[in-house]
Protein backbone atom coordinates (compact mmCIF):
# COMPACT_ATOMS: atom_id res chain seq x y z
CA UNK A 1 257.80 -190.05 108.61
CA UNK A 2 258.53 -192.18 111.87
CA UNK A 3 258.47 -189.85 114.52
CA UNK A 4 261.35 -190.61 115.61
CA UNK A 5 263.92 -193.90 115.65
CA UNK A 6 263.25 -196.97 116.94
CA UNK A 7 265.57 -199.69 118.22
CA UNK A 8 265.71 -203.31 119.66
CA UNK A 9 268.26 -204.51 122.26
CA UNK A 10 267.99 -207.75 125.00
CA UNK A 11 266.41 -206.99 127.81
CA UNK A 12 268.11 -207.26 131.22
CA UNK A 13 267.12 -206.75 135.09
CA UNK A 14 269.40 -206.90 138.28
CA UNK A 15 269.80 -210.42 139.70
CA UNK A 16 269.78 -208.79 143.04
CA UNK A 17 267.04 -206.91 143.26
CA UNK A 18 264.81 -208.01 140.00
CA UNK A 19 264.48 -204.33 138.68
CA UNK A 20 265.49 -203.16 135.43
CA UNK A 21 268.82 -202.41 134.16
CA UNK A 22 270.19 -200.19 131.30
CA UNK A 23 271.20 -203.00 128.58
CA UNK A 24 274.94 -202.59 127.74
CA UNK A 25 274.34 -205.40 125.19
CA UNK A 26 271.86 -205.56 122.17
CA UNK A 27 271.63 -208.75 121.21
CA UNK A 28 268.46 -210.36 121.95
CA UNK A 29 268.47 -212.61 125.46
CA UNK A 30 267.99 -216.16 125.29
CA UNK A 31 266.09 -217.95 128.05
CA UNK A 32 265.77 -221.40 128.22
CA UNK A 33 262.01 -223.19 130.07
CA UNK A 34 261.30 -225.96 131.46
CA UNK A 35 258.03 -225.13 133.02
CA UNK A 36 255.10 -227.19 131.62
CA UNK A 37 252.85 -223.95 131.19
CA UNK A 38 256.40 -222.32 130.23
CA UNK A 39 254.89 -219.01 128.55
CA UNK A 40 252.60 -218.04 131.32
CA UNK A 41 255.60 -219.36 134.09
CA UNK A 42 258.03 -216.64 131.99
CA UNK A 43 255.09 -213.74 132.10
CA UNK A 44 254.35 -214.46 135.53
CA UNK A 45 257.89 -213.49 136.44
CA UNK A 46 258.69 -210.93 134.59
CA UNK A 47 255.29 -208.85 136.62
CA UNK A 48 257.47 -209.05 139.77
CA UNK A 49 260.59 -208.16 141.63
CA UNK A 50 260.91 -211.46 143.07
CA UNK A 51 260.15 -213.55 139.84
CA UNK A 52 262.50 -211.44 137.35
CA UNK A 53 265.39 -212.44 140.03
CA UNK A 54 264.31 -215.56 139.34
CA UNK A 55 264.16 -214.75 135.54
CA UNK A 56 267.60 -214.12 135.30
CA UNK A 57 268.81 -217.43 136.17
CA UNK A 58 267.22 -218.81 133.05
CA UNK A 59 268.80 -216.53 130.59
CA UNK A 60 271.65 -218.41 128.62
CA UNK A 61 273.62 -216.20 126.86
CA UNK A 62 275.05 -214.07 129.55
CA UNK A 63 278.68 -214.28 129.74
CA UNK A 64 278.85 -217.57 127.73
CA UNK A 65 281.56 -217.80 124.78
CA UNK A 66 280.51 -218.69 121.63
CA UNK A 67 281.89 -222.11 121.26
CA UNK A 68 279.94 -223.13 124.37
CA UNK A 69 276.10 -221.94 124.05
CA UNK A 70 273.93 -225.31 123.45
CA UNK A 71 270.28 -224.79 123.23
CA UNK A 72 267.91 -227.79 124.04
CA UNK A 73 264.99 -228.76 121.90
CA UNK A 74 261.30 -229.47 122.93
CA UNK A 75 262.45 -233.38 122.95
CA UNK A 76 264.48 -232.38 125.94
CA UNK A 77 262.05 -230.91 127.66
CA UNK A 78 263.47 -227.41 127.19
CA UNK A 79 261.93 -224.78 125.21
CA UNK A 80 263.56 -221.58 123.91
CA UNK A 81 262.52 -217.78 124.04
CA UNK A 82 264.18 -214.59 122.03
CA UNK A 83 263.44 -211.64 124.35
CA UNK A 84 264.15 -208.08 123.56
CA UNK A 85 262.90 -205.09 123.69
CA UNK A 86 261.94 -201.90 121.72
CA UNK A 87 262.69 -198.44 122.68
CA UNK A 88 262.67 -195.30 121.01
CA UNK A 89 266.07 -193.68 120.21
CA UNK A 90 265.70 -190.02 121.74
CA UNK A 91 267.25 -189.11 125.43
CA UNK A 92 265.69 -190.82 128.21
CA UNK A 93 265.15 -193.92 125.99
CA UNK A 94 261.42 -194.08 126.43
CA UNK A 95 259.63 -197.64 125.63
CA UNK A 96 258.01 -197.96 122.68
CA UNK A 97 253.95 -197.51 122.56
CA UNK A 98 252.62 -201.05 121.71
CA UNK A 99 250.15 -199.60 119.54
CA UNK A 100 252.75 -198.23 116.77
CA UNK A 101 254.03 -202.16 116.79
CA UNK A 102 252.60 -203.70 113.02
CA UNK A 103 254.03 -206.59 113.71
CA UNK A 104 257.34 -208.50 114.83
CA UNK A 105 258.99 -211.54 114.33
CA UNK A 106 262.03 -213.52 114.53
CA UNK A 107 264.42 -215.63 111.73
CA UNK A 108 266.78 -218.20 112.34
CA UNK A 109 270.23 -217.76 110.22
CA UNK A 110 272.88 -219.79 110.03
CA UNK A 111 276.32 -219.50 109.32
CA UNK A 112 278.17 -221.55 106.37
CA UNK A 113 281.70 -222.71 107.34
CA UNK A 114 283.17 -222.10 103.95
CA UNK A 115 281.69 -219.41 101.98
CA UNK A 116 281.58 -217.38 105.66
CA UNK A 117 278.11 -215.88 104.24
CA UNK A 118 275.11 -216.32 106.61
CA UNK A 119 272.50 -218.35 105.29
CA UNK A 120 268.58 -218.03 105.64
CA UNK A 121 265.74 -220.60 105.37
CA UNK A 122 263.86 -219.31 102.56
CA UNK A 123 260.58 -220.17 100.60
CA UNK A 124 259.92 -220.15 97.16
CA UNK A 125 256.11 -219.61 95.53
CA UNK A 126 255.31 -221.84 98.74
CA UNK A 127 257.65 -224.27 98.10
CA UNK A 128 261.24 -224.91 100.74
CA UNK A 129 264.07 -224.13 99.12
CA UNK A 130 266.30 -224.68 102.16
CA UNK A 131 269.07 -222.62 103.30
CA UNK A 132 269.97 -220.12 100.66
CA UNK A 133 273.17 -217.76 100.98
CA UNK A 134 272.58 -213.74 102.17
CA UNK A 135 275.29 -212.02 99.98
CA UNK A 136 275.64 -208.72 101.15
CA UNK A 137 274.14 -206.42 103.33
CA UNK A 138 270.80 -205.79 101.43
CA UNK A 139 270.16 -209.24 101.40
CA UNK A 140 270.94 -209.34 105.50
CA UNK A 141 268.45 -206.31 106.25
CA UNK A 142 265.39 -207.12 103.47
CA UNK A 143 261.85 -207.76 104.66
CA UNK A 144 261.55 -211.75 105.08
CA UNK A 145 258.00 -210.80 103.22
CA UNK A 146 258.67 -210.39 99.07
CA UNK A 147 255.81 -208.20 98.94
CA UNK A 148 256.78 -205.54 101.72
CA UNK A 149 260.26 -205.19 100.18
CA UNK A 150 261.80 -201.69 98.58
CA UNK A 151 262.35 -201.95 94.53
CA UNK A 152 266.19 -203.24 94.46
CA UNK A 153 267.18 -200.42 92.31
CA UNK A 154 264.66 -197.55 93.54
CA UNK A 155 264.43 -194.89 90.53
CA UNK A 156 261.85 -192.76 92.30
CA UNK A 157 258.79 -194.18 90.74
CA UNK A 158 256.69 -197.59 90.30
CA UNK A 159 256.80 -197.83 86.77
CA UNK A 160 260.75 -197.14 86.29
CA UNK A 161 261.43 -199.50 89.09
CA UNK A 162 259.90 -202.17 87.17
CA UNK A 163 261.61 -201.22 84.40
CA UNK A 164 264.87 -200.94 85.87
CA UNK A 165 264.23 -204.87 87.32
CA UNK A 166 263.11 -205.91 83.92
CA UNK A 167 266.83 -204.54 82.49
CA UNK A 168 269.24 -205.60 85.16
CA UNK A 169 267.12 -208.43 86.83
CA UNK A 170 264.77 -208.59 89.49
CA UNK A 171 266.32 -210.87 92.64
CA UNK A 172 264.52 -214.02 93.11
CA UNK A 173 261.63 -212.87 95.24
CA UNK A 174 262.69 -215.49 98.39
CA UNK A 175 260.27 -215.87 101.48
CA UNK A 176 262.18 -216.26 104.65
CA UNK A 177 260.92 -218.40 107.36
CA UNK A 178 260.01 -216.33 110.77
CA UNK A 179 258.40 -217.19 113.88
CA UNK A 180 256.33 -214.53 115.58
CA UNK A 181 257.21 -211.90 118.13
CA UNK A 182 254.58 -210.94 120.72
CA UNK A 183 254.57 -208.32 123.24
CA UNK A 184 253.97 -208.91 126.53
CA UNK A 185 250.75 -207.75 128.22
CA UNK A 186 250.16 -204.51 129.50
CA UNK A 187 250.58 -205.24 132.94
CA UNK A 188 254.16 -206.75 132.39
CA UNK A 189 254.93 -204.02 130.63
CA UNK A 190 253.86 -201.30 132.91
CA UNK A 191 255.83 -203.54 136.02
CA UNK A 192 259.00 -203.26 133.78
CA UNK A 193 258.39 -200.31 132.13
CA UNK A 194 259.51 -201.73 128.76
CA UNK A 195 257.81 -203.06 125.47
CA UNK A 196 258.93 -206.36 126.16
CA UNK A 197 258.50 -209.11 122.58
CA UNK A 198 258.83 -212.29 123.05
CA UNK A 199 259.03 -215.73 121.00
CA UNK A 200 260.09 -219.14 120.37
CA UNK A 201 262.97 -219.65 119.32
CA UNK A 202 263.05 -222.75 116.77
CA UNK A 203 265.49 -225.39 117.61
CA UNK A 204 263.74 -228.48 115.83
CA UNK A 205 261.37 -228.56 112.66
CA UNK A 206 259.57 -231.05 110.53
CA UNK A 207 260.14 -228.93 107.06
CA UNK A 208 262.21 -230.15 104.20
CA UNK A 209 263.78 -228.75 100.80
CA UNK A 210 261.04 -229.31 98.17
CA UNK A 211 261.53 -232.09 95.68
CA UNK A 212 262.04 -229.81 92.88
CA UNK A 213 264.71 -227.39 94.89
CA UNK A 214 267.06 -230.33 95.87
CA UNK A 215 269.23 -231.62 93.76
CA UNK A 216 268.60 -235.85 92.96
CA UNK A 217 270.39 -237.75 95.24
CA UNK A 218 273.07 -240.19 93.45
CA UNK A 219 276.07 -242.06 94.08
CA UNK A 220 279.68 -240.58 92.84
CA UNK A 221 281.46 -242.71 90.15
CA UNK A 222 284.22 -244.10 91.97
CA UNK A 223 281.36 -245.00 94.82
CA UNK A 224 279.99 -247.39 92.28
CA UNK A 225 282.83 -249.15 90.96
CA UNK A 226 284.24 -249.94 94.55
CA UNK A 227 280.94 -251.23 95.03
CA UNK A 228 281.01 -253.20 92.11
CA UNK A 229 284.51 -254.39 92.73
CA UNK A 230 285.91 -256.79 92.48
CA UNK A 231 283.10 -259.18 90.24
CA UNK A 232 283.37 -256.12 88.06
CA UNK A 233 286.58 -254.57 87.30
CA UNK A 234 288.90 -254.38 84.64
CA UNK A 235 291.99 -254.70 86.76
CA UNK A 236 290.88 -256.97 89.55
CA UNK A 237 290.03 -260.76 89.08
CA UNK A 238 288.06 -262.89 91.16
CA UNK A 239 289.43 -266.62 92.29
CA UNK A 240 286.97 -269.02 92.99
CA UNK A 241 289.29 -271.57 94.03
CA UNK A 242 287.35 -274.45 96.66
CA UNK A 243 283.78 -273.23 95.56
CA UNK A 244 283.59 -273.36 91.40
CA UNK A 245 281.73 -276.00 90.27
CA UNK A 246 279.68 -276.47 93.08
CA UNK A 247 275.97 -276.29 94.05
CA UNK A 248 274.71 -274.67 96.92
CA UNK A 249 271.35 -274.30 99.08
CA UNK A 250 270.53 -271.26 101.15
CA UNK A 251 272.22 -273.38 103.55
CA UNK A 252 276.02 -272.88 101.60
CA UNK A 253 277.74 -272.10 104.98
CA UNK A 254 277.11 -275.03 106.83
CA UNK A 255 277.96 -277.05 103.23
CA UNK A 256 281.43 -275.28 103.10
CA UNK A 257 281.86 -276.04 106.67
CA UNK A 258 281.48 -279.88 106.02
CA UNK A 259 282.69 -279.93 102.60
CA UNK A 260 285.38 -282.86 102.70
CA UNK A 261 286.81 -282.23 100.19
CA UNK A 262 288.88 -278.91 101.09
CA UNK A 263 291.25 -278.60 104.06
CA UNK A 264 290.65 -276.43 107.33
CA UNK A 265 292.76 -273.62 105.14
CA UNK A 266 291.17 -274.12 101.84
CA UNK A 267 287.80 -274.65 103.38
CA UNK A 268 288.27 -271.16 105.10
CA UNK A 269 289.09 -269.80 102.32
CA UNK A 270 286.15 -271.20 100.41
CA UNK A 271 283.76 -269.38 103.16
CA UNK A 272 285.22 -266.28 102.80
CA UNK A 273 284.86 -266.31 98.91
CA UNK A 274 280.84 -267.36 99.47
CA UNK A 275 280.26 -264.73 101.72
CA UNK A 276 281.99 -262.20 99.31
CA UNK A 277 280.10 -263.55 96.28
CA UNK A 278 276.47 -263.38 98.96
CA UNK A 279 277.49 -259.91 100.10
CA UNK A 280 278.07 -258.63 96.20
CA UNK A 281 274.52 -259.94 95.54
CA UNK A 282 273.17 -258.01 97.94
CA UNK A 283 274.75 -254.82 96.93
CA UNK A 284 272.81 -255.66 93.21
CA UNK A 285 269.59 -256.56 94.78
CA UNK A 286 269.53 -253.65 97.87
CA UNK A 287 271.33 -250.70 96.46
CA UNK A 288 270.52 -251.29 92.68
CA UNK A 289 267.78 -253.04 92.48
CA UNK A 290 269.47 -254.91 89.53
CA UNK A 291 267.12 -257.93 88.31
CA UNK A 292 264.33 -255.07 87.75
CA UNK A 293 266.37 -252.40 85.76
CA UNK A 294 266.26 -253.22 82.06
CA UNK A 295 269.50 -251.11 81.80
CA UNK A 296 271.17 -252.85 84.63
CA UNK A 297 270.37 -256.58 83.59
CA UNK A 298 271.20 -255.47 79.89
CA UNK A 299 274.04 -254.26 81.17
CA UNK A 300 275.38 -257.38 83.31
CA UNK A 301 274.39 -259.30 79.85
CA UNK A 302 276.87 -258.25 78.21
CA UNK A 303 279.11 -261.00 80.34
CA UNK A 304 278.35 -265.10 80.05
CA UNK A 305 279.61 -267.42 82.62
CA UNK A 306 280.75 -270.65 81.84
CA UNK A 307 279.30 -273.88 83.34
CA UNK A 308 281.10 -277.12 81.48
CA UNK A 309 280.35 -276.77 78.14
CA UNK A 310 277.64 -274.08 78.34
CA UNK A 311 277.62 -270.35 78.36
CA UNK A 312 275.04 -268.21 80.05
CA UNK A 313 274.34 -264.72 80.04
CA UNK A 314 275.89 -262.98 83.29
CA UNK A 315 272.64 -261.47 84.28
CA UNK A 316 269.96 -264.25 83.93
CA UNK A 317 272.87 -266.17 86.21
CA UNK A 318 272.78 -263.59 89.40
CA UNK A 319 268.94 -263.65 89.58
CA UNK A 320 269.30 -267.36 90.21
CA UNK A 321 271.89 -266.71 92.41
CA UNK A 322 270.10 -264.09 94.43
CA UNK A 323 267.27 -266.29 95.02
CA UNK A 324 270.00 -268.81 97.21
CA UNK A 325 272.05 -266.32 98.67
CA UNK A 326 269.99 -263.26 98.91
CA UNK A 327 266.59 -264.11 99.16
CA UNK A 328 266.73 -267.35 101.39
CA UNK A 329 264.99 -269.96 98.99
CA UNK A 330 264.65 -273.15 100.53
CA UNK A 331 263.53 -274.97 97.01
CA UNK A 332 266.32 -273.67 94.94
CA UNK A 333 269.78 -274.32 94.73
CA UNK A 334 272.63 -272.42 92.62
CA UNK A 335 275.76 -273.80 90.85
CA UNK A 336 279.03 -271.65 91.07
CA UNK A 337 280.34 -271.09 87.62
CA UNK A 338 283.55 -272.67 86.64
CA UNK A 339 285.38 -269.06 86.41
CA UNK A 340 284.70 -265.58 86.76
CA UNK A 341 285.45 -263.37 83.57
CA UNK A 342 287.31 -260.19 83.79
CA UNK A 343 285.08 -257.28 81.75
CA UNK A 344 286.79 -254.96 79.78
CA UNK A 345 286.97 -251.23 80.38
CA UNK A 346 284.13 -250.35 78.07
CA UNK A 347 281.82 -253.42 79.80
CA UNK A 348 282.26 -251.60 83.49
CA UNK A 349 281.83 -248.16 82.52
CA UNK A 350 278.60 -249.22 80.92
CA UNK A 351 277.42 -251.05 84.10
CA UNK A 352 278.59 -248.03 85.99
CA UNK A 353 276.32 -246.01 83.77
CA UNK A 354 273.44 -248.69 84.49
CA UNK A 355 273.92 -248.54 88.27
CA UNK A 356 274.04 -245.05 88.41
CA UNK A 357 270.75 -244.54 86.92
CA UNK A 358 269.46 -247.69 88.72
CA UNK A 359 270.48 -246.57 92.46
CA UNK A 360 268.66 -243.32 91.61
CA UNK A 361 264.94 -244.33 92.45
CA UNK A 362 266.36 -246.38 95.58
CA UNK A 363 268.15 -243.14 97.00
CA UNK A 364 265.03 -240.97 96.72
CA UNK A 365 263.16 -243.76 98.35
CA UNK A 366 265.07 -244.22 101.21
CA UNK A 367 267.36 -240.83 101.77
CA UNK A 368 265.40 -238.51 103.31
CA UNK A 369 265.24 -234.76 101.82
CA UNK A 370 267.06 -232.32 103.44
CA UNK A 371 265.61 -230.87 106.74
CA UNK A 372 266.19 -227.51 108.64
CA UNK A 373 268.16 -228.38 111.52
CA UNK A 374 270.11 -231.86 110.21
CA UNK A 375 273.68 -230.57 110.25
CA UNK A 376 274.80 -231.42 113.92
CA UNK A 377 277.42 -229.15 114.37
CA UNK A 378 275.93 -226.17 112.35
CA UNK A 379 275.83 -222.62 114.01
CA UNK A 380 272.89 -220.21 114.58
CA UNK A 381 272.50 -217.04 115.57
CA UNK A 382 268.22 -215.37 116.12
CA UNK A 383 267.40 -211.83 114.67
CA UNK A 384 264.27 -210.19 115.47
CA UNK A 385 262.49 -207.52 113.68
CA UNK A 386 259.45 -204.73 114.36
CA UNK A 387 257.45 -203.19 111.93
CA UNK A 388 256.51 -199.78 113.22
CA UNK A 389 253.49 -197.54 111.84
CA UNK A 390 254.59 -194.61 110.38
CA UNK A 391 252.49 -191.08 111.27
CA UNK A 392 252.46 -190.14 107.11
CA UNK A 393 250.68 -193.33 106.57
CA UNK A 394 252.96 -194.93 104.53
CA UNK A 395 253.84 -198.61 105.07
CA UNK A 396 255.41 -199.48 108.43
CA UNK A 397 259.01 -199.19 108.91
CA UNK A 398 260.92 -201.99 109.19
CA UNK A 399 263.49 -202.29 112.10
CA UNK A 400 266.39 -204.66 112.71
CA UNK A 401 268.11 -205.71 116.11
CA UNK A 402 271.24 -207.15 116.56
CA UNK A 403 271.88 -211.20 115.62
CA UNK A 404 272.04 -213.20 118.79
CA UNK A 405 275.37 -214.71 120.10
CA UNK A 406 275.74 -217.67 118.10
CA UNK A 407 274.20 -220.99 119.00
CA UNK A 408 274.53 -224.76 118.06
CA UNK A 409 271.49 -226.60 118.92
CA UNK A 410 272.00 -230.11 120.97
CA UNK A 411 270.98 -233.82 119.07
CA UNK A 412 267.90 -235.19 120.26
CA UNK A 413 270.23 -238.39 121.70
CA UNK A 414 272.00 -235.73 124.37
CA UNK A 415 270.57 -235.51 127.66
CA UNK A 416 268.61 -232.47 128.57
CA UNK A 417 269.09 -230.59 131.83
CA UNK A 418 265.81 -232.57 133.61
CA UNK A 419 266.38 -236.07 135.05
CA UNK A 420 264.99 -239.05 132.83
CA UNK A 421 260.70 -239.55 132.51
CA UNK A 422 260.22 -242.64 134.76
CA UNK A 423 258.33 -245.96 133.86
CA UNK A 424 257.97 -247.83 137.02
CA UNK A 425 258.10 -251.82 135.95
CA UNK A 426 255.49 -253.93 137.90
CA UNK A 427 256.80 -256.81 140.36
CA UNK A 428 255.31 -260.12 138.70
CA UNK A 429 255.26 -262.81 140.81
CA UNK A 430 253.26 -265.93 140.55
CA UNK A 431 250.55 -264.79 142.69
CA UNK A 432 249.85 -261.74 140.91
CA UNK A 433 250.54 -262.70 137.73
CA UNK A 434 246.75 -263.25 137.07
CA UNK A 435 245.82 -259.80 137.86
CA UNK A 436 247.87 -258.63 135.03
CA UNK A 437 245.15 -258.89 132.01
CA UNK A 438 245.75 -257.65 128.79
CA UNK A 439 245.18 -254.12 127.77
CA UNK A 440 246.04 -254.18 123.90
CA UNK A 441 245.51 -256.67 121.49
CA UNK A 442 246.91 -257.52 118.11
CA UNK A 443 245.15 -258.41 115.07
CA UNK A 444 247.58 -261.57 113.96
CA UNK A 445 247.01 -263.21 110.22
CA UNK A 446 246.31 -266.85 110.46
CA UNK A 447 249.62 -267.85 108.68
CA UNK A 448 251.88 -265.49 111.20
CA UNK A 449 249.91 -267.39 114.11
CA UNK A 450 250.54 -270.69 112.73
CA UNK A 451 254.16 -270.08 112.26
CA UNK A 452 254.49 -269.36 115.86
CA UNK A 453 252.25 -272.24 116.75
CA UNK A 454 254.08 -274.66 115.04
CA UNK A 455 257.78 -273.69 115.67
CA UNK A 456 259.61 -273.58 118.73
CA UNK A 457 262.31 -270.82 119.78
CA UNK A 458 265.37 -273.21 118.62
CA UNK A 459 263.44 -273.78 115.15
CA UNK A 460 264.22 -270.73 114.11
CA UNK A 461 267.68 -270.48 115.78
CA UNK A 462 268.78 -274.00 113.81
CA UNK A 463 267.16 -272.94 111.05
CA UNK A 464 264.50 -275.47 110.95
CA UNK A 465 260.92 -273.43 111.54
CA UNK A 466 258.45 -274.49 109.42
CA UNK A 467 256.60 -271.93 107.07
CA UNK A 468 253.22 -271.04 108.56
CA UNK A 469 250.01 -272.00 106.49
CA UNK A 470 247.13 -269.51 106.28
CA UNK A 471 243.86 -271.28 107.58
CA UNK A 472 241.25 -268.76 106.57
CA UNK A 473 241.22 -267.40 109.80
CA UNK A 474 242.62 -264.29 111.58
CA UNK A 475 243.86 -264.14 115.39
CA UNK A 476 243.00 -261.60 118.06
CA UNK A 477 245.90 -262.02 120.48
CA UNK A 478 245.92 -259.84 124.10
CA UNK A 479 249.04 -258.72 126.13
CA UNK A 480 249.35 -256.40 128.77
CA UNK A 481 251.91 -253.55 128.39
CA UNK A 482 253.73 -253.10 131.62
CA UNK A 483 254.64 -256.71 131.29
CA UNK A 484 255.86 -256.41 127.74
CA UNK A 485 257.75 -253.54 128.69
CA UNK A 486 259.12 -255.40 131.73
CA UNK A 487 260.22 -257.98 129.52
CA UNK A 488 261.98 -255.51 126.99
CA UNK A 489 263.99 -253.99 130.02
CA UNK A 490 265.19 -257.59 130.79
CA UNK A 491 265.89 -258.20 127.47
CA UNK A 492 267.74 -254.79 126.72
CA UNK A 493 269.51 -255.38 130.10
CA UNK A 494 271.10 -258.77 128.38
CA UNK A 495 272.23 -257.37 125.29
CA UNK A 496 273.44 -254.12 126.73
CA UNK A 497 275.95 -256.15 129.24
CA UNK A 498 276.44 -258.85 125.82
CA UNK A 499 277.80 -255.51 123.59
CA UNK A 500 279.87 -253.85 126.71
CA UNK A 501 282.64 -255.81 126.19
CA UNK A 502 282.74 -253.87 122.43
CA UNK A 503 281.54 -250.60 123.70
CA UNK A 504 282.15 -250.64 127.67
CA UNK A 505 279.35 -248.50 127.56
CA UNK A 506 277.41 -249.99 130.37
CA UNK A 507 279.13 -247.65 133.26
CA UNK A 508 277.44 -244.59 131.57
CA UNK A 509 274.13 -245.36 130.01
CA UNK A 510 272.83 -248.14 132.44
CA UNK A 511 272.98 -246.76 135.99
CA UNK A 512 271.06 -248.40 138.82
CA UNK A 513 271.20 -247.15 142.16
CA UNK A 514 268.27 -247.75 145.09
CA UNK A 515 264.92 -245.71 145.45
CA UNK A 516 265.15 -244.00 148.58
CA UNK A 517 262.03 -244.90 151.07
CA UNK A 518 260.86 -241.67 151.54
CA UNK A 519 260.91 -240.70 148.07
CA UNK A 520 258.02 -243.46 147.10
């Protein structure tokens, strides 16, 4: 047996004086760094008087309510330590010997909203399963290692154990994610006199639910019929008063705008009915990628169009169409139909059925899969853990602290608590200019370089740049940095003071003021 209890509470000294203090709280301390060398910057202090005065001022979850603790990520320039430590339970509350420490860590748990259960970031035969519920108190207290856990229904003996699991069913052997406690060197320890552990605290991560542990990503049935609507709805029908009948180039609003033939009302009209039709063919190329799903052009099949005295099928129709209107073609041109048929019920629900399988390889291309820390306003709370070696030999015992107070962690678009990095722009005049030689260079294909070559700025603003030819021959083109960057701040500047009237933003996240001399 142990030889006698162990436990873990924070760790706290007097801001006055720097010396220890008996910890009225057991939750594990949370100190936020922003040294570069952060981990030797918090060891450093904790060896003295002086620096643990200075210690305290970095710990954030003293006297903060719930509601209000933020912690920063790494992007901030902030990094977070769990600090506690380990004493034994017997009067005088001796430290802990180091040498009877196995090992320690540290989970992350966080708490769901509506089932009020926490939640841990688990691992299953290597593979993320993402945040999976803790159910009761067994579940809270288990081993985050499958392999170091008790039998869950111990009969006294290997063998029945297994059998036991075999009858009633063994829990799903879950691996739960945990970032490693260390304890402080000796000589920290000895100026405290505490087994002080210590560890990062994770606040950001690059892991994501495996493939096969998230569920597909897909669009909800009443998503795709408003997104059909209304070229494809049993209830709604589509006018195309002021355009049916006519042809059109990828240039159709300029040809509505100087089509004589419908008033300033009609012809508005007529625009708004274009851009309806362009924006509907967008949704079929972009979100369904329509004109390559066998199921979806099947699908549109089913409807013709009429054009005089001809009917064509619906489908071989909208790829034409998309070429105009989606795709830009300069060479083609596209005839609205004389009407636009309403489908019956049975028609949509079977393009519903198309589109729902068809949006299903464009979701997983572009969705991302879940990730750790994505839900902004989710809360956390950090428990550590010891494993202490037993003096019968037997495997270590495993011991618990208290969950942290809770935490949310702060978006990477927040500002941190250090001012901004600073790029200092060079001053380009025309004397100087020449001393500003390039430092990268880009590797242009010949028909990108001829298309700039041959086209001037307003080209492409009235629509009239000419389509670059490929010569056989591939560019190496130099620019120097600080004057591309200078150029991106001017052009930033413009657009940010061209969108303030919208946002009247530019008070807040543009602020200017002058460099004092003395601080050059």
């Amino acid at each position: 047996m142990v030889a006698h209890p162990t436990l873990l509470r924070g760790l706290t000294f007097d801001g006055g004086s720097g010396r220890p203090m008996p910890s009225t709280e057991n939750r594990p301390v949370l100190v936020e760094r922003t040294d570069d060398d952060f981990i030797s910057a918090f060891l450093a202090e904790l060896g003295t008087d002086e620096g643990r005065k200075q210690w305290v001022s970095t710990v954030r979850n003293a006297g903060e309510g719930a509601p209000s603790l933020k912690l920063y990520q790494p992007v901030h320039r902030s990094f977070q330590l769990a600090v506690v430590e380990a004493f034994c339970d017997i009067p005088g509350e001796p430290r802990l010997d180091p040498a009877r420490i196995e090992s320690a860590g540290l989970v992350v748990r966080r708490f769901n909203p509506t089932s009020g259960q926490r939640e841990g970031w688990m691992k299953l035969n290597g593979e993320v399963r993402g945040w999976v519920p803790l159910a009761d108190a067994r579940a809270l207290d288990a081993d985050p290692e499958p392999a170091r856990r008790k039998a869950a229904y111990p009969a006294g003996n290997p063998t029945l154990d297994a059998l036991v699991e075999d009858a009633l069913g063994a829990p799903v052997p879950y691996e739960e994610g945990v970032s490693r406690l260390f304890v402080a060197p000796p000589h920290v320890c000895a100026a405290t006199r505490r087994t002080i552990l210590y560890g990062m605290v994770p606040v950001a991560s690059a892991e994501q639910v495996s493939g096969k542990a998230a569920p597909p990503p897909r669009y909800e049935e009443d998503e795709l019929r408003d997104m059909l609507l209304p070229y494809f709805s049993d209830t709604v029908g589509v006018s195309l008063t002021g355009i049916a009948g006519k042809t059109y180039t990828h240039r159709y609003s300029d040809e509505v705008a100087s089509d004589g033939s419908l008033s300033g009302a009609a012809r508005e009209d007529a625009a708004q009915r274009l851009e309806q039709f362009a924006t509907f063919l967008r949704k079929l190329v972009s979100v369904f990628n329509a004109f390559e799903s066998p199921a979806m052009k099947a699908a549109l099949n089913r409807q013709t169009l009429q054009f005089g005295a001809t009917r064509r099928p619906l489908g071989d129709v909208l790829v034409e169409a998309a070429d105009v209107f989606v795709l830009g073609r300069p060479d083609r041109t596209f005839r609205m139909p004389d009407a636009w048929p309403r489908p019956s019920s049975g028609d949509v629900s079977a393009l519903v059925r198309a589109g729902a399988e068809a949006s299903k390889s464009r979701l997983a291309t572009l969705l991302p899969r879940r990730g750790r820390f994505d839900t902004p306003e989710a809360r956390y709370e950090v428990r550590a853990f010891v494993r202490v070696r037993r003096d019968d030999g037997c495997p270590p015992a495993l011991v618990w602290g208290t969950p942290s107070q809770p935490f949310r962690i702060a978006p990477w678009y927040e500002n941190g608590r250090l001012p901004p990095i600073q790029v200092s722009l060079p001053a380009v005049t025309r004397e100087n200019a020449r001393n500003f030689l390039p430092n990268v260079a880009f590797q242009v294909p010949g028909n990108i370089f001829d298309l700039l070559s041959r086209n001037k700025a307003k080209d492409f603003l009235e629509e009239k740049a000419k389509e670059g030819r490929s010569l056989g021959l591939d560019w190496i083109c130099g620019f120097n940095i600080p004057v591309i960057t200078l150029c991106a701040f001017i052009v930033l500047s413009i657009f940010l003071a061209l969108l303030n009237i919208l946002f009247w933003w530019l008070p807040f996240i543009k602020i200017c003021i002058p460099l004092p001399r003395r601080g050059r």
